[in-house]
C-alpha atoms as a PDB file:
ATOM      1  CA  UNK A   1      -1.141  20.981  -9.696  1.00  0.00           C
ATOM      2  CA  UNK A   2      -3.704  22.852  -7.301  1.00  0.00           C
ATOM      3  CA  UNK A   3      -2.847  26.680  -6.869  1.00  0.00           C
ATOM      4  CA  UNK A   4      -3.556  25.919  -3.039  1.00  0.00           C
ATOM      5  CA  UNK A   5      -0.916  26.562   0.063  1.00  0.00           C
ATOM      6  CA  UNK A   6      -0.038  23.832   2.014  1.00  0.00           C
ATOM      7  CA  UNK A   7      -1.745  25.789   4.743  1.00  0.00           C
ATOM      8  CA  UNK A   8      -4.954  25.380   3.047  1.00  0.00           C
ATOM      9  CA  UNK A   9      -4.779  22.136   1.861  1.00  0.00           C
ATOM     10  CA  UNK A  10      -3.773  20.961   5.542  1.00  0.00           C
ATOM     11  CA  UNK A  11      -6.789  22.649   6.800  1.00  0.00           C
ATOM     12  CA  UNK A  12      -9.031  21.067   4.334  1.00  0.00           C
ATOM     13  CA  UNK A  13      -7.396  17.626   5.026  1.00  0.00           C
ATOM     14  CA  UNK A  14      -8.064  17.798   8.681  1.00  0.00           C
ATOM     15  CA  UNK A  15     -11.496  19.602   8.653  1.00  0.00           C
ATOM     16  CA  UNK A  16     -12.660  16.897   6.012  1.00  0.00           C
ATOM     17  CA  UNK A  17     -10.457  14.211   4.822  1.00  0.00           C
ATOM     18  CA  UNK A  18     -12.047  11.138   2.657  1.00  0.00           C
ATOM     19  CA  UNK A  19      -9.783   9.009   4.637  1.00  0.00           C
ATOM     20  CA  UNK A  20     -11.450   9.773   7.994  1.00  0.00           C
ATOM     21  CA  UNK A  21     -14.715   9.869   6.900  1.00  0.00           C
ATOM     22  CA  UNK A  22     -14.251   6.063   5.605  1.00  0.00           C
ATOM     23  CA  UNK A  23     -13.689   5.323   9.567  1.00  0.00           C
ATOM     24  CA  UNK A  24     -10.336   4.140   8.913  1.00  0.00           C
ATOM     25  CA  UNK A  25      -9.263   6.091  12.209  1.00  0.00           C
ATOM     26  CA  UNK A  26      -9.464   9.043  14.571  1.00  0.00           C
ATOM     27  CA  UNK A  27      -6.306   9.232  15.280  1.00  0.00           C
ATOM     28  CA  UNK A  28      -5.269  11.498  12.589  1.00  0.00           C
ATOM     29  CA  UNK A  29      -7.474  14.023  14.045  1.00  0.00           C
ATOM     30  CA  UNK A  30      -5.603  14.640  16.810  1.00  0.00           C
ATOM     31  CA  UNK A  31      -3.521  18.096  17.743  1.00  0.00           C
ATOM     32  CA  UNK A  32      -0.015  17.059  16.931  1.00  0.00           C
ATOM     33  CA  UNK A  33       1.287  20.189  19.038  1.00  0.00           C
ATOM     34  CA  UNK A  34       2.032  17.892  21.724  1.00  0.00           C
ATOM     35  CA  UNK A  35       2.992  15.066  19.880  1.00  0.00           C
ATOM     36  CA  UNK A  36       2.876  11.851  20.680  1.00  0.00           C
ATOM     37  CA  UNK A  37       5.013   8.862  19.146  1.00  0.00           C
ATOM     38  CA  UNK A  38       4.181   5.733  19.311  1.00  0.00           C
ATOM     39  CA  UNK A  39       6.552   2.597  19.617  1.00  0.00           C
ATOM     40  CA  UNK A  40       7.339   1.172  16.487  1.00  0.00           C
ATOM     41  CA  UNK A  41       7.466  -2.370  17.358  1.00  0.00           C
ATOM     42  CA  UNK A  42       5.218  -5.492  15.481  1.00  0.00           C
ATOM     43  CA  UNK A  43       3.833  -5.568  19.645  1.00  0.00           C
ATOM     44  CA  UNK A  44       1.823  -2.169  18.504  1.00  0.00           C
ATOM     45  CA  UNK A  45       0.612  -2.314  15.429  1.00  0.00           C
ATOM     46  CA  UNK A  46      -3.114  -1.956  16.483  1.00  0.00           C
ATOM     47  CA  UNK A  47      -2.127   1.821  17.961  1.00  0.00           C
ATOM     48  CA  UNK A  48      -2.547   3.806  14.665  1.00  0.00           C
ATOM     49  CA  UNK A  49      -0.506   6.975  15.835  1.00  0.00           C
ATOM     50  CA  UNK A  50       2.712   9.470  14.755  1.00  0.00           C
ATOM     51  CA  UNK A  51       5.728   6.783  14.702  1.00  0.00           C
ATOM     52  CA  UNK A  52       9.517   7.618  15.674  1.00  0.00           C
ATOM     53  CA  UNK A  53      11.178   8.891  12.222  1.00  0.00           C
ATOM     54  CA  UNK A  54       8.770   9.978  10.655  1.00  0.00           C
ATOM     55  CA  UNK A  55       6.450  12.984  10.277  1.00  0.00           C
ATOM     56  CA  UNK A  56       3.162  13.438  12.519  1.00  0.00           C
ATOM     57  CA  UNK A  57       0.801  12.111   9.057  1.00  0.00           C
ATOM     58  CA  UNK A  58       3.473  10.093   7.802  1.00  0.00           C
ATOM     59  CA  UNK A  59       3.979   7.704  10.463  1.00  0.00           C
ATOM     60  CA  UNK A  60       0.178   7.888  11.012  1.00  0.00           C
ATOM     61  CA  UNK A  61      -0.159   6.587   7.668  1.00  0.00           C
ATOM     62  CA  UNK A  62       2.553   4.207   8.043  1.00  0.00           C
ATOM     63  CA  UNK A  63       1.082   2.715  11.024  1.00  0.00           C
ATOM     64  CA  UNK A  64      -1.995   1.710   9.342  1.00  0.00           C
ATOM     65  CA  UNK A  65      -0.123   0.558   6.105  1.00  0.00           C
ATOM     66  CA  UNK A  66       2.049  -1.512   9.180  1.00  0.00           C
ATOM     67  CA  UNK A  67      -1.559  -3.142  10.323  1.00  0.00           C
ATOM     68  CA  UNK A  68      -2.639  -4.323   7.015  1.00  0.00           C
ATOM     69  CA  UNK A  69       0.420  -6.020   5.979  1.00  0.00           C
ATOM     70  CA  UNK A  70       0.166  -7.592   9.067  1.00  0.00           C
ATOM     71  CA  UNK A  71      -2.941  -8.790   8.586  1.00  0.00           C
ATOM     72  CA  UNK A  72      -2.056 -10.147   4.901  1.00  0.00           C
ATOM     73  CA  UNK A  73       1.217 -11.692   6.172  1.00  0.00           C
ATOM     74  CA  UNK A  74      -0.795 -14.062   8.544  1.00  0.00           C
ATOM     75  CA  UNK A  75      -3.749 -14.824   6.355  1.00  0.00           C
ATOM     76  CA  UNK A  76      -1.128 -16.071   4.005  1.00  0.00           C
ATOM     77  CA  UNK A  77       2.167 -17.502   6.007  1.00  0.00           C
ATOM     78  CA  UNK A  78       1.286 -20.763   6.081  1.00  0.00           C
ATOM     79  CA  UNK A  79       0.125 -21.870   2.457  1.00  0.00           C
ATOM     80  CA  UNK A  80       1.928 -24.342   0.328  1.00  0.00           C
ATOM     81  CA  UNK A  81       3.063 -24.044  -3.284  1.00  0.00           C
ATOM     82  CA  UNK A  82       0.328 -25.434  -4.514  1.00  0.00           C
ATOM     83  CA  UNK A  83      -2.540 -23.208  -2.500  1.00  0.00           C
ATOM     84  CA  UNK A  84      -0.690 -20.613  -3.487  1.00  0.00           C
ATOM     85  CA  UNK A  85      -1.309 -21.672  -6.923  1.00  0.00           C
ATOM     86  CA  UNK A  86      -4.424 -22.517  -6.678  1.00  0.00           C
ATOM     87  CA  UNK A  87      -7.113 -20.884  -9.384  1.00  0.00           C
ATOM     88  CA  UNK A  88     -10.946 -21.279  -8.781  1.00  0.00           C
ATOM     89  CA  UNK A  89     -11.120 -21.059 -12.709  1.00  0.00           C
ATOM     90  CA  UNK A  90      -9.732 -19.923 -15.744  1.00  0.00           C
ATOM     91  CA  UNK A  91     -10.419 -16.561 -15.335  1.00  0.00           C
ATOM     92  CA  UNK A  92      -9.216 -16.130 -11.685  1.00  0.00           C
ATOM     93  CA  UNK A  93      -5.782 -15.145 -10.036  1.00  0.00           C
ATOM     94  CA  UNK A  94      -3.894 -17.361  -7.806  1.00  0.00           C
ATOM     95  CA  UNK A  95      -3.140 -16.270  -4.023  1.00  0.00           C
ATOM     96  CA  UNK A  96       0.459 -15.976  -5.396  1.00  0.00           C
ATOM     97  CA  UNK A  97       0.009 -13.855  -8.353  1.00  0.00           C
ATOM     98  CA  UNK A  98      -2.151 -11.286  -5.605  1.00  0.00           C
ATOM     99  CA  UNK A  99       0.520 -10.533  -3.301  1.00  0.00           C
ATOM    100  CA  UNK A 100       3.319 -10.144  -6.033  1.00  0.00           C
ATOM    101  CA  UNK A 101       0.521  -7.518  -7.144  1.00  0.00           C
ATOM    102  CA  UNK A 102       0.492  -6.032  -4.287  1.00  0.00           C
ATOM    103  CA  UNK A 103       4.394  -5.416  -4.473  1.00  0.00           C
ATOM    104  CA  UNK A 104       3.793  -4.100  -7.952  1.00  0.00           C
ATOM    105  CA  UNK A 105       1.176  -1.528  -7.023  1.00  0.00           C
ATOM    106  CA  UNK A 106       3.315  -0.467  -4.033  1.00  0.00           C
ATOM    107  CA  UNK A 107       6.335   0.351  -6.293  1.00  0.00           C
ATOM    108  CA  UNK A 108       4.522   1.949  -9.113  1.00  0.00           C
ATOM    109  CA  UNK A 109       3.477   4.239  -6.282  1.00  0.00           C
ATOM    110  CA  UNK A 110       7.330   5.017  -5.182  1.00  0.00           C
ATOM    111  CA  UNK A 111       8.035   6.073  -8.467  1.00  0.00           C
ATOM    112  CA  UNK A 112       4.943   7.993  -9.020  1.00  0.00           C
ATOM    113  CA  UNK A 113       5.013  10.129  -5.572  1.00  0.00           C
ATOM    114  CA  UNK A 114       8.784   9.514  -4.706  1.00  0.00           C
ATOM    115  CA  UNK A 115      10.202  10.309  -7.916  1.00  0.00           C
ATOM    116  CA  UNK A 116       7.683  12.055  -9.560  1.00  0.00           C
ATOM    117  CA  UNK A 117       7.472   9.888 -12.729  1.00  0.00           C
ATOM    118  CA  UNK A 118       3.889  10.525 -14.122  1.00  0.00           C
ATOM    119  CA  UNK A 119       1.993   7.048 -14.189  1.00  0.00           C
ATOM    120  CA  UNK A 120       3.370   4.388 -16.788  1.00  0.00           C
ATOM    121  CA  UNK A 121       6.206   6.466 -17.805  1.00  0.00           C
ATOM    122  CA  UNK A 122       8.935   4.246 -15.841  1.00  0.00           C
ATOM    123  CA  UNK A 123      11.923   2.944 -18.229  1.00  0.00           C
ATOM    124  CA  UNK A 124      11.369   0.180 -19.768  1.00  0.00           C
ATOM    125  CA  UNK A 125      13.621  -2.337 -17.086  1.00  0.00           C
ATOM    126  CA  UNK A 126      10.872  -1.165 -14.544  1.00  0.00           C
ATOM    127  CA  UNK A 127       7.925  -2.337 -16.999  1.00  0.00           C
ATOM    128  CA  UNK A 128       9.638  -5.280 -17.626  1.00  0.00           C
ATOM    129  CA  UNK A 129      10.614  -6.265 -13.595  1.00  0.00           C
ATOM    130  CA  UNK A 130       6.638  -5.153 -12.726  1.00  0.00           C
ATOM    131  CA  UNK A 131       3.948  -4.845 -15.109  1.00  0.00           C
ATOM    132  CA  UNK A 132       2.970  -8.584 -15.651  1.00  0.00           C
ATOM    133  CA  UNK A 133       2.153  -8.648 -11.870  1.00  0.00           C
ATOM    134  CA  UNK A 134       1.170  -4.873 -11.967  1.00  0.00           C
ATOM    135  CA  UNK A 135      -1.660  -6.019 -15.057  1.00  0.00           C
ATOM    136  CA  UNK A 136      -2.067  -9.674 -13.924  1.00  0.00           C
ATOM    137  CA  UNK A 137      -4.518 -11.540 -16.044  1.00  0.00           C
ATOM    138  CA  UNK A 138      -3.324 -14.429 -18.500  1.00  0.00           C
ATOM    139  CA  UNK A 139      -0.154 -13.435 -18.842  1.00  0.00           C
ATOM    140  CA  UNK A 140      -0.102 -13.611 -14.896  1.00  0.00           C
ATOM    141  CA  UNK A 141      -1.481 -16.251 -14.655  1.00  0.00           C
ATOM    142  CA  UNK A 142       1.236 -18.634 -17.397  1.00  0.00           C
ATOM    143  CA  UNK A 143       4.182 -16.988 -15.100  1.00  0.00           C
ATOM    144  CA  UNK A 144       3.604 -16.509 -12.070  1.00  0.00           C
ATOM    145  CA  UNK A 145       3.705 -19.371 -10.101  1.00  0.00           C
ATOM    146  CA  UNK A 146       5.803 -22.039  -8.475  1.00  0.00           C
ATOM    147  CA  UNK A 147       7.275 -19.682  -6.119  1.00  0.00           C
ATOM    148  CA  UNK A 148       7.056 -20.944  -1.819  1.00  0.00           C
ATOM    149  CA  UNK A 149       5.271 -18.138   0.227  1.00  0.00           C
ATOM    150  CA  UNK A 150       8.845 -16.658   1.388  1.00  0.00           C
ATOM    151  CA  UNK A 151       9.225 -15.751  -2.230  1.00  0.00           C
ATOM    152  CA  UNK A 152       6.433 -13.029  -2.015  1.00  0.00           C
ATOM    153  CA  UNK A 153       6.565 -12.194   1.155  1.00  0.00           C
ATOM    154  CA  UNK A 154      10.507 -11.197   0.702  1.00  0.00           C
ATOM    155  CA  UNK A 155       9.217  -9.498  -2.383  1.00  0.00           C
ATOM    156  CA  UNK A 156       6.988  -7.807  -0.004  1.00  0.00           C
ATOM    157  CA  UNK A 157       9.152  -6.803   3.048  1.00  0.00           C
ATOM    158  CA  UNK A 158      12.024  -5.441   0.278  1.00  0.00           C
ATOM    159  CA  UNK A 159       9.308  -2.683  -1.427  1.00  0.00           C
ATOM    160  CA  UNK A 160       7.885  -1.643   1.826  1.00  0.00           C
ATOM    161  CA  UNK A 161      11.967  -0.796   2.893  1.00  0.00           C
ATOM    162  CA  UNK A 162      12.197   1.571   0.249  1.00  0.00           C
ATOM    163  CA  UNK A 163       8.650   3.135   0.996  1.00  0.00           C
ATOM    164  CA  UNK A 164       9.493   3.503   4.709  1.00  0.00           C
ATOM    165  CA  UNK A 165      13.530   4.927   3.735  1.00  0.00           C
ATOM    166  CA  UNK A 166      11.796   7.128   1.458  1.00  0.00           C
ATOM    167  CA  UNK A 167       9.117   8.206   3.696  1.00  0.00           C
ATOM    168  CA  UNK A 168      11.073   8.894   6.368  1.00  0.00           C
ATOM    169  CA  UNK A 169      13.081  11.803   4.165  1.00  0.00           C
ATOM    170  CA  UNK A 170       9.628  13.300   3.675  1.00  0.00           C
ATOM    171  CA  UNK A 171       7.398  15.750   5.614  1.00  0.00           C
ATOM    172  CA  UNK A 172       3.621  16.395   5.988  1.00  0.00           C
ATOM    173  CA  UNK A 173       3.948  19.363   3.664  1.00  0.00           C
ATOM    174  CA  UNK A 174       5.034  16.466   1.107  1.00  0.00           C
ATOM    175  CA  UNK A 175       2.194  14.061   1.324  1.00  0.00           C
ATOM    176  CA  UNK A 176      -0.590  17.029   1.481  1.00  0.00           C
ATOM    177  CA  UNK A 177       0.921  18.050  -2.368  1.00  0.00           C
ATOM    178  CA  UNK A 178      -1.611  16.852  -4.739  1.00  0.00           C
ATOM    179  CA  UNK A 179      -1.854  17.216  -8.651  1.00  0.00           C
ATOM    180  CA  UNK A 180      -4.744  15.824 -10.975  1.00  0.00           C
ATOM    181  CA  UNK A 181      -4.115  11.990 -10.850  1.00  0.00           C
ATOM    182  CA  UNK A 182      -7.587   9.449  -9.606  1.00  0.00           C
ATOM    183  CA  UNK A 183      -9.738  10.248 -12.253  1.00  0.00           C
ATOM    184  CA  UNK A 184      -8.381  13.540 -12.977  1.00  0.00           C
ATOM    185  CA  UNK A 185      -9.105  14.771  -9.782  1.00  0.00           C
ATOM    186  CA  UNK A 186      -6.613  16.694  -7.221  1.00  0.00           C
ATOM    187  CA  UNK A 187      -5.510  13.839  -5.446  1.00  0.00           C
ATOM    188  CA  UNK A 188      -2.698  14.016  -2.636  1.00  0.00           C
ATOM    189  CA  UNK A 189      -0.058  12.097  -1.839  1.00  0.00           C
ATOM    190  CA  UNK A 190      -1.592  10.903   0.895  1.00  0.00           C
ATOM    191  CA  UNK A 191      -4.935   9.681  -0.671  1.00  0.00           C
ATOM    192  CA  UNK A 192      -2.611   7.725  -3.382  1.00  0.00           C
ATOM    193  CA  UNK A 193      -0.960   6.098  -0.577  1.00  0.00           C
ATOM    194  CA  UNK A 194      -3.994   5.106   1.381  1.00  0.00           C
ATOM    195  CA  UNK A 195      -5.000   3.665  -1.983  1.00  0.00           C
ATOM    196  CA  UNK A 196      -2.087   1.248  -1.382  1.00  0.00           C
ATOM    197  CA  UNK A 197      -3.260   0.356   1.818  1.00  0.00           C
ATOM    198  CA  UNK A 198      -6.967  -0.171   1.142  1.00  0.00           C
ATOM    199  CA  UNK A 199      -5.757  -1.764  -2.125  1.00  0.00           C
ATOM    200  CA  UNK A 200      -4.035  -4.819   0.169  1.00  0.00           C
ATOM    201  CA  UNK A 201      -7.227  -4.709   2.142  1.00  0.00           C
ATOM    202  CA  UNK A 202      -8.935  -5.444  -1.623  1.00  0.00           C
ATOM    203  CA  UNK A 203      -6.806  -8.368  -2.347  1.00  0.00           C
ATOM    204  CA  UNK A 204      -6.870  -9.414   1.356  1.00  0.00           C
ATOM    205  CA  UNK A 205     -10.690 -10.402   1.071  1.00  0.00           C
ATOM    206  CA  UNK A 206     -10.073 -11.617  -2.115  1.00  0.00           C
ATOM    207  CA  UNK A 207      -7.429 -14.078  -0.787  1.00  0.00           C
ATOM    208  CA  UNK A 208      -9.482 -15.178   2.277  1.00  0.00           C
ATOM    209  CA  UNK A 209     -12.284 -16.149  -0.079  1.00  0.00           C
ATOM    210  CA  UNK A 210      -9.810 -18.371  -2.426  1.00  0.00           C
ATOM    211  CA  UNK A 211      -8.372 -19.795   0.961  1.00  0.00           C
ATOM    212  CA  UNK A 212     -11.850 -20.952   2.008  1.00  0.00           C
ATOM    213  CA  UNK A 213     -12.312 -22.817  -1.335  1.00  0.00           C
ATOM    214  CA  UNK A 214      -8.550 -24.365  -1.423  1.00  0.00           C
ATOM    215  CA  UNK A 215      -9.104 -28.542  -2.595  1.00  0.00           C
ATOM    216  CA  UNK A 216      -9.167 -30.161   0.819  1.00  0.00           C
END
């Protein structure tokens, strides 16, 4: 772990965070002494911005974790079994076997930040529920399929439940900790959890360029 007060670390977060320098938003960079909350309806999810429940950098994070899945829910709503089977070749991953990844990642990350398990130390029913999707590649590919796009995207909504109960029970103090973790670097909670995000933003390109080369 850093030897570094919260204090500090805040400060360093706000004077210079990677997050904000990627453009992602400016919001975060405003004084949360008068804060300002946001509605927290699907009619808003283009105002990134502190959210009811949930801690001024919390719900700012949330709200742009809420924008992304929103984006990957409509790219993908309306494809069949088969499209979301589809491989372009051996070597590929289907549509399907992407956004059951995505669930993966997301819950590897509850038990890594949430409860504190260091990475790929979960028991073994965890490994066993996740880590085909988690690793993907032939063995993903054999399994998982067949499944209509409400399978995933249930899989989907039911993770991002637990990440919102459990981030609600959390403060800003929480998601500035940080401990040695992307490639043994200090790395906060908050920089593993915008990983999640940019991660569906990843697989979201991916997806749209699969789409575009579905059989007709």
């Amino acid at each position: 772990m850093m030897k570094e007060s919260n204090t500090t670390t805040r400060r360093k977060f706000i004077k210079g965070s990677s997050i904000l320098a990627a453009g992602i938003a400016a919001t975060p960079l405003m004084s949360f002494t008068n804060e300002v909350v946001l509605p927290d309806t699907t009619d808003n999810i283009y105002l990134v911005g502190p959210q009811k429940g949930y801690s001024p950098q919390i719900g700012t994070l949330l709200s742009t974790m809420t924008m992304m899945r929103a984006w990957v829910i409509r790219t993908v709503k309306d494809l069949t079994i088969e499209q979301l089977d589809f491989q372009i070749d051996e070597q590929s991953n289907s549509i399907g076997a992407m956004l059951l990844h995505l669930a993966a990642t997301e819950r590897y990350y509850q038990l890594n930040t949430f409860d504190e398990i260091p990475w790929g130390k979960w028991d073994e029913d965890i490994k066993k529920e996740w880590d085909i999707a988690s690793g993907l590649g032939k063995k993903g590919r054999e399994i998982i399929k067949g499944n209509p796009i409400n399978y995933y995207l249930q899989t989907l909504k039911e993770v991002r439940e637990i990440t919102k109960k459990e981030f609600a029970k959390r403060d800003d103090s929480w998601i500035m900790k940080s401990e040695p973790f992307f490639s043994n670097q200090p790395t906060n909670n908050y920089a593993k959890w915008f990983h999640v995000c940019e991660h569906e933003s990843n697989h979201r390109g991916q997806i749209k360029f699969i789409i575009k080369r579905l059989p007709t």
